[in-house]
PDB file of N, CA and C in Angstrom:
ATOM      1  N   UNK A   1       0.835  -1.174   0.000  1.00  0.00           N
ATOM      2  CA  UNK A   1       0.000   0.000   0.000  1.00  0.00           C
ATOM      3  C   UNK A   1       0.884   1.243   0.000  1.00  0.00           C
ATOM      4  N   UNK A   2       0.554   2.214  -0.460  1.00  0.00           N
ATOM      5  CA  UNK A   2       1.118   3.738  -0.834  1.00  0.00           C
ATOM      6  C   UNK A   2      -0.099   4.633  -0.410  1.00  0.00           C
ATOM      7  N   UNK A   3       0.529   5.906   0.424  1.00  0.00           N
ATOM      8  CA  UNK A   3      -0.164   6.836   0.500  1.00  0.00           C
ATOM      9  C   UNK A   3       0.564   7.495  -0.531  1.00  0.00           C
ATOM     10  N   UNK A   4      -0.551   8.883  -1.150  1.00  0.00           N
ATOM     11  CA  UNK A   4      -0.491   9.890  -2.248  1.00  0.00           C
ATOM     12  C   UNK A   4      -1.169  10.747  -1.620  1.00  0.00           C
ATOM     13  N   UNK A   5      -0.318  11.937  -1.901  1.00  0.00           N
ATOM     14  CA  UNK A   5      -1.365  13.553  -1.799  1.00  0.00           C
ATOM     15  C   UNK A   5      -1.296  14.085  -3.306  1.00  0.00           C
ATOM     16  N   UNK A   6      -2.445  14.423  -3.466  1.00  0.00           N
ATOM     17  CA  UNK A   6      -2.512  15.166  -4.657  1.00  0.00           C
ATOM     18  C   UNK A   6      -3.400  16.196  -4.929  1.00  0.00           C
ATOM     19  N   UNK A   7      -2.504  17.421  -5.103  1.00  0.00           N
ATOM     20  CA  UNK A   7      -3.040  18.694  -5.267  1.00  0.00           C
ATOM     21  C   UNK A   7      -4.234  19.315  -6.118  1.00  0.00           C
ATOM     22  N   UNK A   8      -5.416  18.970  -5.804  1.00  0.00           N
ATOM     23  CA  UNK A   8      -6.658  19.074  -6.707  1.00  0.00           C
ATOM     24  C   UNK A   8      -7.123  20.649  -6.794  1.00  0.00           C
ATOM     25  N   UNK A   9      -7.361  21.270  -8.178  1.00  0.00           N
ATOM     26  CA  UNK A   9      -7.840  22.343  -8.374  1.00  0.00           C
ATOM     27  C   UNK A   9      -9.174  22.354  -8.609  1.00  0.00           C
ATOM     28  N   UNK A  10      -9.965  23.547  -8.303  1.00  0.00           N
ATOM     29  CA  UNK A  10     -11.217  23.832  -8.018  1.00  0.00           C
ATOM     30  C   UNK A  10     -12.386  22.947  -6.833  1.00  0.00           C
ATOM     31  N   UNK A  11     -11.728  22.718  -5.927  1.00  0.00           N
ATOM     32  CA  UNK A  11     -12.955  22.086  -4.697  1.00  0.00           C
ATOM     33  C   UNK A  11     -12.536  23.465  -4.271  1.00  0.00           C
ATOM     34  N   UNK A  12     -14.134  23.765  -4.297  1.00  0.00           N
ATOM     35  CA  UNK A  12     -14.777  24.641  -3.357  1.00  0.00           C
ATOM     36  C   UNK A  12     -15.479  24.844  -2.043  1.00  0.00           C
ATOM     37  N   UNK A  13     -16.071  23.110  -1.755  1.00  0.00           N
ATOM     38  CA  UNK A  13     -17.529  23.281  -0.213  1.00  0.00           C
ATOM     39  C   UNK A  13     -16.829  21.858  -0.042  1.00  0.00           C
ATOM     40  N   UNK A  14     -17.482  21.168   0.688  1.00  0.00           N
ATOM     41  CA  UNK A  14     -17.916  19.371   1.498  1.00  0.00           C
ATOM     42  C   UNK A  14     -18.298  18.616   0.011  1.00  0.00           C
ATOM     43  N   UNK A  15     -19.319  19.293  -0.682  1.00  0.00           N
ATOM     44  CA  UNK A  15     -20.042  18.784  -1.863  1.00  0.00           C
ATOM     45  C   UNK A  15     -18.699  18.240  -2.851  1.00  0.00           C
ATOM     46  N   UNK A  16     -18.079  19.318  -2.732  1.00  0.00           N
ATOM     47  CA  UNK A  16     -16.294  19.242  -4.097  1.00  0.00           C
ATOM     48  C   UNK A  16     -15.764  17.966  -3.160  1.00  0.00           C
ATOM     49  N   UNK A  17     -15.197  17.772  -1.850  1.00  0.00           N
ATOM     50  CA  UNK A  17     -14.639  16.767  -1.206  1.00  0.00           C
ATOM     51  C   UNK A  17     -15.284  15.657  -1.706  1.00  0.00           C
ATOM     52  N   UNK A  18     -16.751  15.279  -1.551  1.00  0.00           N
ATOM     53  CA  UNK A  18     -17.485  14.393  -2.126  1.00  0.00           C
ATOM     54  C   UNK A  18     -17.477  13.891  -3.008  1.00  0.00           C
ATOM     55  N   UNK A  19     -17.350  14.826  -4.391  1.00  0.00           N
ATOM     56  CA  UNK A  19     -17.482  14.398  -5.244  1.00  0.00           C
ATOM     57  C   UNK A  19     -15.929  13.332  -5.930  1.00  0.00           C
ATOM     58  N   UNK A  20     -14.759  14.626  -5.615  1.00  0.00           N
ATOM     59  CA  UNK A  20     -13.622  13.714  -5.765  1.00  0.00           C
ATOM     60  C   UNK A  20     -13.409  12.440  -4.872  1.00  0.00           C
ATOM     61  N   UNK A  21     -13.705  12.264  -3.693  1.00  0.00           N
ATOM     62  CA  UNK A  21     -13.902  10.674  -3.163  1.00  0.00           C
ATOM     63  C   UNK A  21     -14.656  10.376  -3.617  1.00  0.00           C
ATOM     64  N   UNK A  22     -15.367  10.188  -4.198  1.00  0.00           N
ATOM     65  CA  UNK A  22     -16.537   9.092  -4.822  1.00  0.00           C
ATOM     66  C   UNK A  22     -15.872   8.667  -6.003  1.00  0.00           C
ATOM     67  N   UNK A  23     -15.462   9.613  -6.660  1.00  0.00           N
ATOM     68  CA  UNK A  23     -14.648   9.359  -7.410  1.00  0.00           C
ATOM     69  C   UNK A  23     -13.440   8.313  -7.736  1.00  0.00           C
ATOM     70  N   UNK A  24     -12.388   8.591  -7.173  1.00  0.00           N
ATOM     71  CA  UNK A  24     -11.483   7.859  -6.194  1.00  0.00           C
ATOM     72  C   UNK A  24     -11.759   6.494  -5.685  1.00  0.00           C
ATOM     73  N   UNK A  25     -12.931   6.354  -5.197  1.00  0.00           N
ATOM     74  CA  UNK A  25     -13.129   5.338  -4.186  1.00  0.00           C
ATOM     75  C   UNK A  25     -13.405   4.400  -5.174  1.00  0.00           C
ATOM     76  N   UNK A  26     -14.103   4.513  -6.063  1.00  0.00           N
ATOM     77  CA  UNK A  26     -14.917   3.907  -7.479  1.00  0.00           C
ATOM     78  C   UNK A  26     -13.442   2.938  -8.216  1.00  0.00           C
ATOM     79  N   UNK A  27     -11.966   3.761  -8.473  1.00  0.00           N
ATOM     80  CA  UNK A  27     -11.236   3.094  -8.240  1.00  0.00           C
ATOM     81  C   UNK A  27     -11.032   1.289  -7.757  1.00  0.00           C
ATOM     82  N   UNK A  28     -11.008   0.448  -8.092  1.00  0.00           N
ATOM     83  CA  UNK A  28     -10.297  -1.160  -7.783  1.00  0.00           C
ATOM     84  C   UNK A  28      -8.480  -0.639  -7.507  1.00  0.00           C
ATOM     85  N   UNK A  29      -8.806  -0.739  -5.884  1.00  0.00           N
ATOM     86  CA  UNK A  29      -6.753  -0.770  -5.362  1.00  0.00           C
ATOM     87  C   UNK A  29      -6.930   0.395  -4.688  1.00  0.00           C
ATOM     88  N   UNK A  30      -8.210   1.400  -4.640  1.00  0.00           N
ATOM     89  CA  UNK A  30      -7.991   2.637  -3.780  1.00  0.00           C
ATOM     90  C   UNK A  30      -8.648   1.823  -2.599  1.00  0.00           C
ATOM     91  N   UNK A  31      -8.042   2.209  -1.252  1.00  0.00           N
ATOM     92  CA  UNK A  31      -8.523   1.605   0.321  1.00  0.00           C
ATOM     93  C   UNK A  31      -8.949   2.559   1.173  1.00  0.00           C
ATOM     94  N   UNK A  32      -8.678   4.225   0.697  1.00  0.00           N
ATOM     95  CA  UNK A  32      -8.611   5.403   1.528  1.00  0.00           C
ATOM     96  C   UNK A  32      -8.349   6.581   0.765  1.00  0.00           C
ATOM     97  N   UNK A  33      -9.388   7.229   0.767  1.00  0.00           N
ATOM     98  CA  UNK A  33      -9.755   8.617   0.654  1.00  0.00           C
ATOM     99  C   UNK A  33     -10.564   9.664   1.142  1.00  0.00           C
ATOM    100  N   UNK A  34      -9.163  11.035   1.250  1.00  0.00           N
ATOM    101  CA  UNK A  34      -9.519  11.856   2.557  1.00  0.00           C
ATOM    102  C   UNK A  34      -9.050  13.135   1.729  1.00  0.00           C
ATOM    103  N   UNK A  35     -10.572  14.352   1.156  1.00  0.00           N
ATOM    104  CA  UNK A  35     -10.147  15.280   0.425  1.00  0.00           C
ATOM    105  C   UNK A  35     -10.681  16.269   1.330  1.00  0.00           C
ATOM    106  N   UNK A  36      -9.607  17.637   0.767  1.00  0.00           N
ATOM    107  CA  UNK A  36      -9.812  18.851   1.606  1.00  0.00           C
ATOM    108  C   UNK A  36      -9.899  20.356   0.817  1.00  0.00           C
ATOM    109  N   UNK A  37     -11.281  20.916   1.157  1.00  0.00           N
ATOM    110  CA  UNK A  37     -11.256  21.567   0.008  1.00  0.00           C
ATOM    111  C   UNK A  37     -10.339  22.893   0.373  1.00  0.00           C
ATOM    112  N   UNK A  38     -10.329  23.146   2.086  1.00  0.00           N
ATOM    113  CA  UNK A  38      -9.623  24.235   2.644  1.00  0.00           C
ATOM    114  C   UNK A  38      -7.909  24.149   2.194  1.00  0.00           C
ATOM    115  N   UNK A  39      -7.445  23.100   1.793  1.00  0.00           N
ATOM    116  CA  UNK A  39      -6.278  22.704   1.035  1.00  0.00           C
ATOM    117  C   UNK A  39      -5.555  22.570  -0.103  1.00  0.00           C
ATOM    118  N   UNK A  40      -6.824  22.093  -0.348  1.00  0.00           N
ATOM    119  CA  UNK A  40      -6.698  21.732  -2.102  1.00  0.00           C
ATOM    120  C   UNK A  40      -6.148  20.885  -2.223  1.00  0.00           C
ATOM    121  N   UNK A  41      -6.556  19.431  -1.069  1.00  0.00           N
ATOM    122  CA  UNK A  41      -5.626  17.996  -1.123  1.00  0.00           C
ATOM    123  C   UNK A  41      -6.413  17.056  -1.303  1.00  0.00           C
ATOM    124  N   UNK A  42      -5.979  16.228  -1.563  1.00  0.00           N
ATOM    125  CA  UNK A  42      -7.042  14.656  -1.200  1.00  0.00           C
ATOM    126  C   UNK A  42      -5.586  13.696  -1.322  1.00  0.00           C
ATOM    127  N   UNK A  43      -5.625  13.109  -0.065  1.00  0.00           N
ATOM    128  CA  UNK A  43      -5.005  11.618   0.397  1.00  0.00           C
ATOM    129  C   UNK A  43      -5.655  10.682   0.102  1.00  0.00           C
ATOM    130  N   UNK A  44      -4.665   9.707  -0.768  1.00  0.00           N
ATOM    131  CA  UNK A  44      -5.048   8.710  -1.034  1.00  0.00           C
ATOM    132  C   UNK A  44      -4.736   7.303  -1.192  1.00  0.00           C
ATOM    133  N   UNK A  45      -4.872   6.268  -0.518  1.00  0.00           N
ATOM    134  CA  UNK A  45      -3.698   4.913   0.119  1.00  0.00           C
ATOM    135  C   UNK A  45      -4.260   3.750  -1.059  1.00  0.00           C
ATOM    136  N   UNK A  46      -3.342   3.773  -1.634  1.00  0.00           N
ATOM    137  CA  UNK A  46      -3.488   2.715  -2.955  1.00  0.00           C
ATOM    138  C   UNK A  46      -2.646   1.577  -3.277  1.00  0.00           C
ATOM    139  N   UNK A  47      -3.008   0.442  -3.856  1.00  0.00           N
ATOM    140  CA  UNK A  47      -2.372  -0.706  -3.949  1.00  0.00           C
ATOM    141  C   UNK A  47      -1.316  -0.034  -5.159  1.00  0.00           C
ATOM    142  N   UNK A  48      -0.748  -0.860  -5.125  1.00  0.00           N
ATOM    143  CA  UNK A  48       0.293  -0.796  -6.758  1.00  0.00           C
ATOM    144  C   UNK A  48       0.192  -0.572  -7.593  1.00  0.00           C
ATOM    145  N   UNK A  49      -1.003  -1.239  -8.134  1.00  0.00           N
ATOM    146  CA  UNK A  49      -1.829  -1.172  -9.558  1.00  0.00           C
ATOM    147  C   UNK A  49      -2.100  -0.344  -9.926  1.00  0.00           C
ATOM    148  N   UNK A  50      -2.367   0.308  -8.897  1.00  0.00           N
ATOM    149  CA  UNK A  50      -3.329   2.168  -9.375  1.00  0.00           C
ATOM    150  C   UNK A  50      -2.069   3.208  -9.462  1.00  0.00           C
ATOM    151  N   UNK A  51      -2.202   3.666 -10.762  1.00  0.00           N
ATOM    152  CA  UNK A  51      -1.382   4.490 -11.388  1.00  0.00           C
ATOM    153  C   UNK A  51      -1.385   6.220 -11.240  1.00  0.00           C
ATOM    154  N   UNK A  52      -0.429   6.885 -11.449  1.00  0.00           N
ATOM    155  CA  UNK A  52      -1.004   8.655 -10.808  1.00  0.00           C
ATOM    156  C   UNK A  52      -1.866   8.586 -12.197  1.00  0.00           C
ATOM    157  N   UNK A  53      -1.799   8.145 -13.148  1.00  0.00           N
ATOM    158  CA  UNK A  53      -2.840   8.801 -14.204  1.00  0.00           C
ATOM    159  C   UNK A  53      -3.716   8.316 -14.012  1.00  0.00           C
ATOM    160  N   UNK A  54      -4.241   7.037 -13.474  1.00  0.00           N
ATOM    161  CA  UNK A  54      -5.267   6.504 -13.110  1.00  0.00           C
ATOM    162  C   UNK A  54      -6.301   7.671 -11.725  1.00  0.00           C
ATOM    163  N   UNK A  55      -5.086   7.965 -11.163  1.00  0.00           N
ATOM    164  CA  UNK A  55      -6.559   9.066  -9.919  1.00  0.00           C
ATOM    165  C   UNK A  55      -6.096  10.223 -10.959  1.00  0.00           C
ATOM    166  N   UNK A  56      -5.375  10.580 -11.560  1.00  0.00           N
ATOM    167  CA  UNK A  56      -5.670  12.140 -12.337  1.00  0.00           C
ATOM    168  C   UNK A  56      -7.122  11.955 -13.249  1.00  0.00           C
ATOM    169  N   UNK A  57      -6.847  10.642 -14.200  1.00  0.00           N
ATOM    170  CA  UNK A  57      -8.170  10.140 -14.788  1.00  0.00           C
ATOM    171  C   UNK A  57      -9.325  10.555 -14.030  1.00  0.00           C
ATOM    172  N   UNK A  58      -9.632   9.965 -13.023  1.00  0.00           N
ATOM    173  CA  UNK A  58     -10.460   9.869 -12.035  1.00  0.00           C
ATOM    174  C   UNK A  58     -11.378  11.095 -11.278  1.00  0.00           C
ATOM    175  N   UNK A  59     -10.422  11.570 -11.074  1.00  0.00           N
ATOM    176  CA  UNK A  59     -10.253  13.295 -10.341  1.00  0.00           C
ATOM    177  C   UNK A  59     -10.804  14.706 -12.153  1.00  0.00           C
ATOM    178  N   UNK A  60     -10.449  14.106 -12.930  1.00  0.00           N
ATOM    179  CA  UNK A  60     -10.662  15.208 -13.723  1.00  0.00           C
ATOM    180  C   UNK A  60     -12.114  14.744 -14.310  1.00  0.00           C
ATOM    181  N   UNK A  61     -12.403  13.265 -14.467  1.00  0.00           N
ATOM    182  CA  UNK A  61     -13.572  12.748 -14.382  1.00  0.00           C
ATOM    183  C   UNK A  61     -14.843  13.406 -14.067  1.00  0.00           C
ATOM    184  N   UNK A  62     -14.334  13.893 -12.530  1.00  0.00           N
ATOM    185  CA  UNK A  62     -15.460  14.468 -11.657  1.00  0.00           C
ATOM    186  C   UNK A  62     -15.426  15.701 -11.863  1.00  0.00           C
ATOM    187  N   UNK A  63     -14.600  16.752 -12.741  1.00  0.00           N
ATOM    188  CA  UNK A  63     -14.456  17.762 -13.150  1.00  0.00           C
ATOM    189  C   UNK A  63     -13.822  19.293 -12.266  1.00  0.00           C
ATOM    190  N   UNK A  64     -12.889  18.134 -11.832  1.00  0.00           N
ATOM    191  CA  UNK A  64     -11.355  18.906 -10.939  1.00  0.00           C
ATOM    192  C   UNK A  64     -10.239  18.586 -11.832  1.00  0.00           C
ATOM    193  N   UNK A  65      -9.512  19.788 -11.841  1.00  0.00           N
ATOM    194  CA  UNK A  65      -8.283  19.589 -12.028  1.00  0.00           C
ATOM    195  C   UNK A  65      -6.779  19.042 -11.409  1.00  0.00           C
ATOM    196  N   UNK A  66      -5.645  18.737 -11.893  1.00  0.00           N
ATOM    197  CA  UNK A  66      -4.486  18.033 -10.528  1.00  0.00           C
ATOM    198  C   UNK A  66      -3.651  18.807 -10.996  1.00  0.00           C
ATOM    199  N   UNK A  67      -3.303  19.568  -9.616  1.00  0.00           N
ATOM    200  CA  UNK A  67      -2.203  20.356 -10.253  1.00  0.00           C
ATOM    201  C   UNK A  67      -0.633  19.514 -10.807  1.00  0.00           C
ATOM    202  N   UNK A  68       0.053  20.674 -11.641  1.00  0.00           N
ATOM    203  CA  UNK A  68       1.260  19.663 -11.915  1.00  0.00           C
ATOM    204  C   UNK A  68       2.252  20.143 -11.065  1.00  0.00           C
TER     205      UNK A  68
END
């Protein structure tokens, strides 16, 4: 398992946190996700398999950006 932080652009409320974990979680190999919109983070503890383009995929999905 691996923790990841990754710098997400545009969460704004609880609703933006939401939406990128749901996101995330939907993921096969994600075990833990914890987003912050006062930050602009979301932690995330993933098996191997799951690739950074795989949660960038994921994350822009829900219509956030990752910063580079």
């Amino acid at each position: 398992m691996e923790r990841k932080t990754i710098s997400v652009i545009g969460m704004s409320c609880n609703g933006c946190e939401e939406n990128v974990e749901n996101a995330l979680q939907s993921l096969d190999g994600v075990s833990r996700v914890e987003a912050d919109h006062e930050t602009d983070t979301v932690n995330v503890v993933v098996d191997n398999a799951v690739t950074d383009d795989d949660l960038t995929t994921a994350i822009e999905g829900a219509g956030y950006d990752v910063a580079a």
